[in-house]
C-alpha atoms as a PDB file:
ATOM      1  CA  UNK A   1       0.000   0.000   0.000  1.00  0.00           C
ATOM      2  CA  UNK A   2       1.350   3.251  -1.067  1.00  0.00           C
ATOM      3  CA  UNK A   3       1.373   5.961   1.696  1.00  0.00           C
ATOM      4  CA  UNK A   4      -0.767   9.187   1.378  1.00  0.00           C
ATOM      5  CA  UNK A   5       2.492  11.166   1.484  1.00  0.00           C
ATOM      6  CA  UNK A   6       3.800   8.864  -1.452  1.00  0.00           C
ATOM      7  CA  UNK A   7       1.140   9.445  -3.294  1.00  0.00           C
ATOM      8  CA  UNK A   8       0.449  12.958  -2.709  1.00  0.00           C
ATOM      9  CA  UNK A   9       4.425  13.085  -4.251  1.00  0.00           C
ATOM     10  CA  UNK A  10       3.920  11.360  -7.119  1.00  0.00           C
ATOM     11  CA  UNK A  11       0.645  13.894  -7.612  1.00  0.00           C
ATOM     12  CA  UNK A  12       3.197  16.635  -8.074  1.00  0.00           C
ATOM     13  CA  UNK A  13       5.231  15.224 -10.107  1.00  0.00           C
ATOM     14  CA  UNK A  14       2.670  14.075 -12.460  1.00  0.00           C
ATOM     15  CA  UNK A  15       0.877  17.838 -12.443  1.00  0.00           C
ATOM     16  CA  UNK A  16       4.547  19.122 -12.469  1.00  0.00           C
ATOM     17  CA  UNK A  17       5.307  17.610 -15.970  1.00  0.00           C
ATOM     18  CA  UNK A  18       1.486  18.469 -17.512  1.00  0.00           C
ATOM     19  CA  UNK A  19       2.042  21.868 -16.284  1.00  0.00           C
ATOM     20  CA  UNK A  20       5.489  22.250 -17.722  1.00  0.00           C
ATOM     21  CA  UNK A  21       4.831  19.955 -21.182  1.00  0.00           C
ATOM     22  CA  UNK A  22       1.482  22.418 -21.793  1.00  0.00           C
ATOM     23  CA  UNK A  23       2.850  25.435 -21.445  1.00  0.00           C
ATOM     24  CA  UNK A  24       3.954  27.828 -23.626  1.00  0.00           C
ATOM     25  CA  UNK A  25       7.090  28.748 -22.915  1.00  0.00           C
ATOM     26  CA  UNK A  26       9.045  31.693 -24.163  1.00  0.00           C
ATOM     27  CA  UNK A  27      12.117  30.643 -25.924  1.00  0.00           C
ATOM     28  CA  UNK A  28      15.124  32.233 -27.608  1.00  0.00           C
ATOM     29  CA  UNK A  29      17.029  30.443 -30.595  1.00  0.00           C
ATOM     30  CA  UNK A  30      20.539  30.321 -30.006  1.00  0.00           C
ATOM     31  CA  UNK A  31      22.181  29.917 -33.381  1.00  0.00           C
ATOM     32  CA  UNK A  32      25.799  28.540 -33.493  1.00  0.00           C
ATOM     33  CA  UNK A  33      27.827  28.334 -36.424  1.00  0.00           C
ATOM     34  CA  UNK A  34      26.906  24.446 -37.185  1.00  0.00           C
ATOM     35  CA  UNK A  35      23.670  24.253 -35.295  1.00  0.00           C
ATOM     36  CA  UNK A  36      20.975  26.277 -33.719  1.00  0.00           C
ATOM     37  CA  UNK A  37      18.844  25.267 -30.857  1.00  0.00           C
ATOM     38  CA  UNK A  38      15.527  26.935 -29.290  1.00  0.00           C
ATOM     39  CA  UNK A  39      16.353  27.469 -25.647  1.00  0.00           C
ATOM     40  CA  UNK A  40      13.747  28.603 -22.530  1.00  0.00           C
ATOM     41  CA  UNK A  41      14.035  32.825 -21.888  1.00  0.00           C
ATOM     42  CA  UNK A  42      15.172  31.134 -18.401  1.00  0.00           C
ATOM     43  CA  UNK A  43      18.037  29.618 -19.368  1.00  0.00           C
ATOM     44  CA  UNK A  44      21.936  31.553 -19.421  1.00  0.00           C
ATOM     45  CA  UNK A  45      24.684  30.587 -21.090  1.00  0.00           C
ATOM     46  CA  UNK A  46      27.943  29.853 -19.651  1.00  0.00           C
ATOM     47  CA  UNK A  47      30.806  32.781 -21.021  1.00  0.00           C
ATOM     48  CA  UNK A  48      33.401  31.658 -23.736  1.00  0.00           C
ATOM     49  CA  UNK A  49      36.483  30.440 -22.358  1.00  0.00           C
ATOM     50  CA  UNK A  50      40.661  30.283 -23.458  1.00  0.00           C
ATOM     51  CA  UNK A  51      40.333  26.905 -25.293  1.00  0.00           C
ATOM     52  CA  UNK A  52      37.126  26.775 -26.841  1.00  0.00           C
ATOM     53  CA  UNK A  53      34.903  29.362 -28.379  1.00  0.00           C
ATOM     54  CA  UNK A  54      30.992  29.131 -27.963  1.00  0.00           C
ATOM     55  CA  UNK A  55      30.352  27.629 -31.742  1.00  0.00           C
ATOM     56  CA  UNK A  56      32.574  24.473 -30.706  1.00  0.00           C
ATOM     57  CA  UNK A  57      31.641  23.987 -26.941  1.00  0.00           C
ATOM     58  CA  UNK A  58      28.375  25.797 -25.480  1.00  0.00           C
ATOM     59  CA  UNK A  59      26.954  25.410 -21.835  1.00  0.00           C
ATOM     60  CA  UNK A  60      23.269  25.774 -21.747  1.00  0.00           C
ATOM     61  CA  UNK A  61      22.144  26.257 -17.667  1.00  0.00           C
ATOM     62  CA  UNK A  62      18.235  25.816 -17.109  1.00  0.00           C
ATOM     63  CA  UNK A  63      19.247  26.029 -13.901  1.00  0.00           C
ATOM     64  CA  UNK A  64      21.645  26.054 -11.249  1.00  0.00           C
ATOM     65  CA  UNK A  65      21.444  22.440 -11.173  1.00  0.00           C
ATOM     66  CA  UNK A  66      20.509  21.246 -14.951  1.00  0.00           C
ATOM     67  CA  UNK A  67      22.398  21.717 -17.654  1.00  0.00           C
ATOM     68  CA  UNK A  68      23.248  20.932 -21.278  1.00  0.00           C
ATOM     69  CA  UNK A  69      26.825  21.078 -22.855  1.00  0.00           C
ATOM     70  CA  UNK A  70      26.968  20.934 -26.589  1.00  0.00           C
ATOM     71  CA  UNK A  71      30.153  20.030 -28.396  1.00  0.00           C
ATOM     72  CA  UNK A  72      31.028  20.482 -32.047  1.00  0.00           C
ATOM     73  CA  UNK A  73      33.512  18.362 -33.592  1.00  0.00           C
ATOM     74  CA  UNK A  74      34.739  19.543 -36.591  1.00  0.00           C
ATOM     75  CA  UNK A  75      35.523  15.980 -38.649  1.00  0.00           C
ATOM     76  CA  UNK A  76      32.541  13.506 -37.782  1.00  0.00           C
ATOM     77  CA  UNK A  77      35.396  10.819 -37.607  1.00  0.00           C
ATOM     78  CA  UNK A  78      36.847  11.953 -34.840  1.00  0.00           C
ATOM     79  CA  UNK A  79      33.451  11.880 -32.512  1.00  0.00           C
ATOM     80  CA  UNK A  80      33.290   8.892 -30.856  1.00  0.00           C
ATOM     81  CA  UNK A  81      36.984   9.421 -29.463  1.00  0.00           C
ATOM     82  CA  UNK A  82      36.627  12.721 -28.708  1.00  0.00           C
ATOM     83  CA  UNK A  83      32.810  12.267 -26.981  1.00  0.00           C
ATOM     84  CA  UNK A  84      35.255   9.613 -24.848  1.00  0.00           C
ATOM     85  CA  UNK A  85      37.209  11.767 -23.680  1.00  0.00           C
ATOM     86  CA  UNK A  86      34.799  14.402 -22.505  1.00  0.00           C
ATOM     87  CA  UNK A  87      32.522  11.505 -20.973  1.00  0.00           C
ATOM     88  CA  UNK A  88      34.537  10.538 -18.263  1.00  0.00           C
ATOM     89  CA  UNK A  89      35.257  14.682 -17.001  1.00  0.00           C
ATOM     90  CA  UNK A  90      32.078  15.088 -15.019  1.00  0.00           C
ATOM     91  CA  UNK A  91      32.114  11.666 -13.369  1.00  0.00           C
ATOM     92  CA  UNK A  92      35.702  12.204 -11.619  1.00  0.00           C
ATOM     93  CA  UNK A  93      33.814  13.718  -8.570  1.00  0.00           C
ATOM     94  CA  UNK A  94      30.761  11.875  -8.377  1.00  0.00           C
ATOM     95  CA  UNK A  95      31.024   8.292  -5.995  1.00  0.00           C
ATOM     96  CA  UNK A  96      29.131   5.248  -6.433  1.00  0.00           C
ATOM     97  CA  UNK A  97      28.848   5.426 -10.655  1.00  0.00           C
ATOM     98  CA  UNK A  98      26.180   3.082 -12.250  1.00  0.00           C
ATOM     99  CA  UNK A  99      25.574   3.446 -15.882  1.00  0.00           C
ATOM    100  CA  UNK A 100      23.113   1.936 -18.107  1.00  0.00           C
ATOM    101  CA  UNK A 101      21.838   2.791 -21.620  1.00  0.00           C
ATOM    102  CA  UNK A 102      20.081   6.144 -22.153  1.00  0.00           C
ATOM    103  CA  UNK A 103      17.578   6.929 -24.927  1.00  0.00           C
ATOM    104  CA  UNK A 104      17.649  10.815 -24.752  1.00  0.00           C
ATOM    105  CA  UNK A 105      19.428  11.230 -28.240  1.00  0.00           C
ATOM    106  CA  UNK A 106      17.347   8.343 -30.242  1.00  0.00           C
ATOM    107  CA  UNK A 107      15.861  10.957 -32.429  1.00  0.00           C
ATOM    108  CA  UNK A 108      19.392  11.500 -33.559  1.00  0.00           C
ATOM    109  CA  UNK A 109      19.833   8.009 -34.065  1.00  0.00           C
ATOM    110  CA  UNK A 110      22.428   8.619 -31.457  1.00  0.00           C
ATOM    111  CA  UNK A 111      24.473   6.853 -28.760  1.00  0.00           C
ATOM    112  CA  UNK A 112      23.969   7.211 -25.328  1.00  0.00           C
ATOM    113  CA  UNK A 113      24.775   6.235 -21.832  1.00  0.00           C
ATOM    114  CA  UNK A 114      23.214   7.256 -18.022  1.00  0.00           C
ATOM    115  CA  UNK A 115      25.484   7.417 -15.011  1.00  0.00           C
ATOM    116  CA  UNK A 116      23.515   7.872 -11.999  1.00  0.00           C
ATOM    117  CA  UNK A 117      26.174   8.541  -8.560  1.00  0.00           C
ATOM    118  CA  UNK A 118      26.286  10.829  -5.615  1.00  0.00           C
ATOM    119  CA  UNK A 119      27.915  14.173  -5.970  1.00  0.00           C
ATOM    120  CA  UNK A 120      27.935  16.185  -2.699  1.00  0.00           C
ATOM    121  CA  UNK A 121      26.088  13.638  -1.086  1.00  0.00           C
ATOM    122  CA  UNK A 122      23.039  13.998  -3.377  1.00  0.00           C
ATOM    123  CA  UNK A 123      22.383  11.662  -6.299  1.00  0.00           C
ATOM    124  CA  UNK A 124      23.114  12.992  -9.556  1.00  0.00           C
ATOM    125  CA  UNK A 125      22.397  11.977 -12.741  1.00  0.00           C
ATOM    126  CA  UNK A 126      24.522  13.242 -16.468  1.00  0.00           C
ATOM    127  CA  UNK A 127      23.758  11.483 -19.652  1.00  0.00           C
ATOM    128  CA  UNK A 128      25.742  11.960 -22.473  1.00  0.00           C
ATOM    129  CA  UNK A 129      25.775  10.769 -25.835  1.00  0.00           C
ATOM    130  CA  UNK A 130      26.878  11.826 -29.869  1.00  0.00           C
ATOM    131  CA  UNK A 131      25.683  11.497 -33.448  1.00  0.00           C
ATOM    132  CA  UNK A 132      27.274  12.556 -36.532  1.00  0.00           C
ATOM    133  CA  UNK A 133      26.001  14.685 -39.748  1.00  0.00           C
ATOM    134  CA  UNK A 134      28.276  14.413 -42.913  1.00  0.00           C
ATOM    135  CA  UNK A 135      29.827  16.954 -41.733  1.00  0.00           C
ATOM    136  CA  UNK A 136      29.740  17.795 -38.353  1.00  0.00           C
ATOM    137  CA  UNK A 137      29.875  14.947 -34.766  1.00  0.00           C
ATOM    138  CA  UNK A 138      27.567  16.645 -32.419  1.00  0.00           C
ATOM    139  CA  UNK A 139      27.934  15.777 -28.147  1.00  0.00           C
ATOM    140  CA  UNK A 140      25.740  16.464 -26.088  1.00  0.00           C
ATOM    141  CA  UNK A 141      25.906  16.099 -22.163  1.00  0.00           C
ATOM    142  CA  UNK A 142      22.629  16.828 -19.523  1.00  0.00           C
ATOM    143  CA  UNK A 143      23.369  16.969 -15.835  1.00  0.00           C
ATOM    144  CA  UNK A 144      20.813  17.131 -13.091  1.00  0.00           C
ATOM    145  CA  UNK A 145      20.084  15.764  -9.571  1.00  0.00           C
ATOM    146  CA  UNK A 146      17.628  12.938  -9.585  1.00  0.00           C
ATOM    147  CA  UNK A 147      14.863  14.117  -7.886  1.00  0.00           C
ATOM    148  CA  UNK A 148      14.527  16.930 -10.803  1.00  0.00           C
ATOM    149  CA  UNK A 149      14.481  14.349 -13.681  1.00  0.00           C
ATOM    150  CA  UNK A 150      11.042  14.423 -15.090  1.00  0.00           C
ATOM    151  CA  UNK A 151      10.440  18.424 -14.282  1.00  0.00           C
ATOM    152  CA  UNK A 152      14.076  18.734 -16.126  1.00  0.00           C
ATOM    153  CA  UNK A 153      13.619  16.570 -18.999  1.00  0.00           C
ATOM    154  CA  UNK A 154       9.899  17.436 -19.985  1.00  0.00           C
ATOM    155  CA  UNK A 155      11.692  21.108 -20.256  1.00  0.00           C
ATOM    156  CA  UNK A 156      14.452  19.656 -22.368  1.00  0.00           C
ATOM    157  CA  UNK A 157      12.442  18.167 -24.828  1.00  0.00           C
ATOM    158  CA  UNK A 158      11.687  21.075 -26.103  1.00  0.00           C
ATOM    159  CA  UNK A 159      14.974  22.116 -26.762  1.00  0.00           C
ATOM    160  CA  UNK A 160      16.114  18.758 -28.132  1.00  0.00           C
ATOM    161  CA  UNK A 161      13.004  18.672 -31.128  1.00  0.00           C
ATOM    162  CA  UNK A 162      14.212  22.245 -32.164  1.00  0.00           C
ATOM    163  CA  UNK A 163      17.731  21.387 -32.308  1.00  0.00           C
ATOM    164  CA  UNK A 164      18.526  21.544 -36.420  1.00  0.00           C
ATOM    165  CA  UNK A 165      22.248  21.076 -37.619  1.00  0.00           C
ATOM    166  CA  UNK A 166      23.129  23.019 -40.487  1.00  0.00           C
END
């Protein structure tokens, strides 16, 4: 049996991702030079760095807590190596790492993997993945804690259908 508190939880989820999947958000299109995306007003981006500029490696924050990394890798060959070295950064500091398939990029007939860990003693999920174009490899990496995971992806999807590469 399923306590009243339980259930009063999973209420709020449930109303939680309507509320957020039905509504019409405001968004902004961030166009890059290989790909543009349609991001919530909400959302900053993180400031170019020394090594990469913002049309090869942008940092999308919904939050202070979820984000999305995008990656741009210039020959498509030369994905899958490089989306293996930038999978194993944000795991260094998280304890306890499971992973297990993810399906968040399927629409890009992409690869995909979940690690689910603690990180400051609260337990975190990233899931990362690439595709390729002709052209272009594409990476993508989402970060959030776990108890945000519906609320947080419902919001991404929106993002991830308006994603075109050019």
């Amino acid at each position: 049996m399923i306590s009243s508190s339980r259930r009063f939880l999973q209420f709020l989820t449930i109303m939680t991702i309507y509320i957020i999947s039905s509504m019409n958000l405001s968004a902004t299109d961030l166009i890059r030079k290989d790909y543009s995306i349609a991001i919530p007003d909400v959302c900053t981006i993180s400031p170019e760095d020394s090594i990469f500029n913002l049309d090869q490696f942008t940092t999308i924050n919904f939050s202070d807590t979820n984000h999305l990394t995008i990656s741009v890798v210039k020959d498509p060959s030369f994905t899958k190596e490089w989306y293996g070295l930038l999978k194993g950064q944000p795991i260094l500091k998280m304890e306890d790492v499971h992973e297990t398939s993810s399906n968040f990029l399927d629409d890009f007939n992409g690869k995909a993997t979940l690690q689910r860990g603690l990180f400051n003693g609260s337990q975190y999920c990233i899931e990362s993945g690439w595709f390729t174009t002709n052209s272009r490899g594409f990476i993508f990496i989402i970060s959030y804690p776990e108890n945000e995971k519906d609320s947080f992806k419902a919001l991404l999807k929106g993002s991830l259908n308006s994603f075109k590469a050019k």
